[in-house]
Protein backbone atom coordinates (compact mmCIF):
# COMPACT_ATOMS: atom_id res chain seq x y z
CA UNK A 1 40.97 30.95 -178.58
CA UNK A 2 37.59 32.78 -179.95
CA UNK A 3 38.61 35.87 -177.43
CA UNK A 4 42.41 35.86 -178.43
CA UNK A 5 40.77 35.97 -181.88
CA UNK A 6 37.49 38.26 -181.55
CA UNK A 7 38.78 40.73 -178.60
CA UNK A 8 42.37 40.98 -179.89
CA UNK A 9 42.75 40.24 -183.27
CA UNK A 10 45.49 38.46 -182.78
CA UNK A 11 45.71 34.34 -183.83
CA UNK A 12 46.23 31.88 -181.26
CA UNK A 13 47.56 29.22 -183.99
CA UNK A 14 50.63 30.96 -184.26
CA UNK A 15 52.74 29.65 -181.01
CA UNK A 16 52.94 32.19 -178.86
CA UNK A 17 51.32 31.77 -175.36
CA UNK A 18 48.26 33.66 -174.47
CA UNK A 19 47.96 34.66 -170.64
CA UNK A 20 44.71 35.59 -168.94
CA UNK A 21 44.38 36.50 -165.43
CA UNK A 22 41.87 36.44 -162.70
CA UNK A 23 41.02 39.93 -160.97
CA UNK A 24 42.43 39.04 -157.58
CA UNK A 25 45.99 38.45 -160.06
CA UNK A 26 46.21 35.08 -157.80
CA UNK A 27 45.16 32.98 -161.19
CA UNK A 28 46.58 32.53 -164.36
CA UNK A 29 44.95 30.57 -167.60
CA UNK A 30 47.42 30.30 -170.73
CA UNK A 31 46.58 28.88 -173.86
CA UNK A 32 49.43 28.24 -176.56
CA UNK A 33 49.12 25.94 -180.10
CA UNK A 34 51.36 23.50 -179.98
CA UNK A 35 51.09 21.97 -183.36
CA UNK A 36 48.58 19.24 -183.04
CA UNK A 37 45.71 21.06 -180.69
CA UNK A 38 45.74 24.06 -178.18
CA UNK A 39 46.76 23.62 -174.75
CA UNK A 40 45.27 25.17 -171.83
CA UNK A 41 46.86 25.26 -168.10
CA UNK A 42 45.68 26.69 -165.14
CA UNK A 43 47.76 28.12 -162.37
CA UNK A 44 46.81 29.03 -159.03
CA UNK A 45 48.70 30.66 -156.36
CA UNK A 46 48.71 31.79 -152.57
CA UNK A 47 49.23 34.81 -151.31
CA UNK A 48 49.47 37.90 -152.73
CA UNK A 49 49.07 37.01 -156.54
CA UNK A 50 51.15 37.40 -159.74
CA UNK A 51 53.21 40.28 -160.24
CA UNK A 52 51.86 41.51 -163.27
CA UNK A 53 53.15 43.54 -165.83
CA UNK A 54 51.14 47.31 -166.86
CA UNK A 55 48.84 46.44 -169.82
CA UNK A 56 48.74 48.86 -173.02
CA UNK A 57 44.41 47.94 -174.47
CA UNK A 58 44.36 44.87 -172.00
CA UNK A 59 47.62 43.46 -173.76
CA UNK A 60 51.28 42.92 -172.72
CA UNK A 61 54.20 41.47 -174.51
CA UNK A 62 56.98 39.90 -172.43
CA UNK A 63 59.99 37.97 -173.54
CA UNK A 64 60.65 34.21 -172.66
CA UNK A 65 62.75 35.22 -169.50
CA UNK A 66 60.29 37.32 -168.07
CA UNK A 67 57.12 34.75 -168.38
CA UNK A 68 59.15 32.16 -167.12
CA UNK A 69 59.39 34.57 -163.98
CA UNK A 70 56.18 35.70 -163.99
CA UNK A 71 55.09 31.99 -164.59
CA UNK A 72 57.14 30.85 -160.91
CA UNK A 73 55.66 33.60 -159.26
CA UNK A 74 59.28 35.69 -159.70
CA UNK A 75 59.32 39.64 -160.21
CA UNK A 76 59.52 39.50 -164.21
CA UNK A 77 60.87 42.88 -164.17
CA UNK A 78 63.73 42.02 -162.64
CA UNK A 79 64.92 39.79 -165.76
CA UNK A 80 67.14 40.86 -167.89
CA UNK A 81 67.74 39.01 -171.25
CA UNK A 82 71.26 37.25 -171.79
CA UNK A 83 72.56 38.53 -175.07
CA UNK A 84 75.31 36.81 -176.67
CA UNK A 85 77.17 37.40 -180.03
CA UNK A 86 76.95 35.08 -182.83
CA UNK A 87 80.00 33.50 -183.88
CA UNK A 88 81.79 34.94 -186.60
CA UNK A 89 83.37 32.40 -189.85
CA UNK A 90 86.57 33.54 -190.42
C-alpha cells in the first residue's frame, strides 16, 4: 500500500486492485481494499509468464474482463467488453 501511495500517487483504499509483477512476468502480487482490511494474493505460474499489458510510467489500466484474463493466464487483449443497452421506461 505505501508504494501504491508514495510511487504512484494513487490510494489503495479506494477498491480497485493493484497488480505488481515479478521481472521474469511468471508472478503476480495484487493488493485490493476490501472494506474491512487490504488483501494481498500471490500468484505464481509455469511457463512462459503473464501476458502483460505495455505500461505508460510503470502503470496500466485494464477493465474487469481483461484482468480476469490476465488473472487465468488468458491473452487480455483478446477481450472485448460486452456492452448492453439500458432499458428504456416507456
Amino acid at each position: 500500500a505505501a508504494i501504491v501511495m508514495n510511487e504512484f500517487d494513487l490510494d489503495p483504499f479506494n477498491g480497485a486492485i493493484f497488480i505488481f509483477r515479478s521481472k521474469r512476468s511468471d508472478r503476480l502480487k495484487l493488493i485490493v481494499w476490501d472494506g474491512t482490511g487490504l488483501v494481498m494474493t500471490y500468484k505464481r505460474i509455469e511457463g512462459a509468464g503473464f501476458v502483460w499489458p505495455r505500461m505508460t510510467n510503470g502503470v496500466i489500466s485494464i477493465n474487469r474482463s481483461q484482468f480476469e484474463a490476465l488473472f487465468e493466464v488468458l491473452d487480455w487483449q483478446r477481450v472485448v467488453p460486452r456492452h448492453s443497452r439500458k432499458p428504456i421506461a416507456v
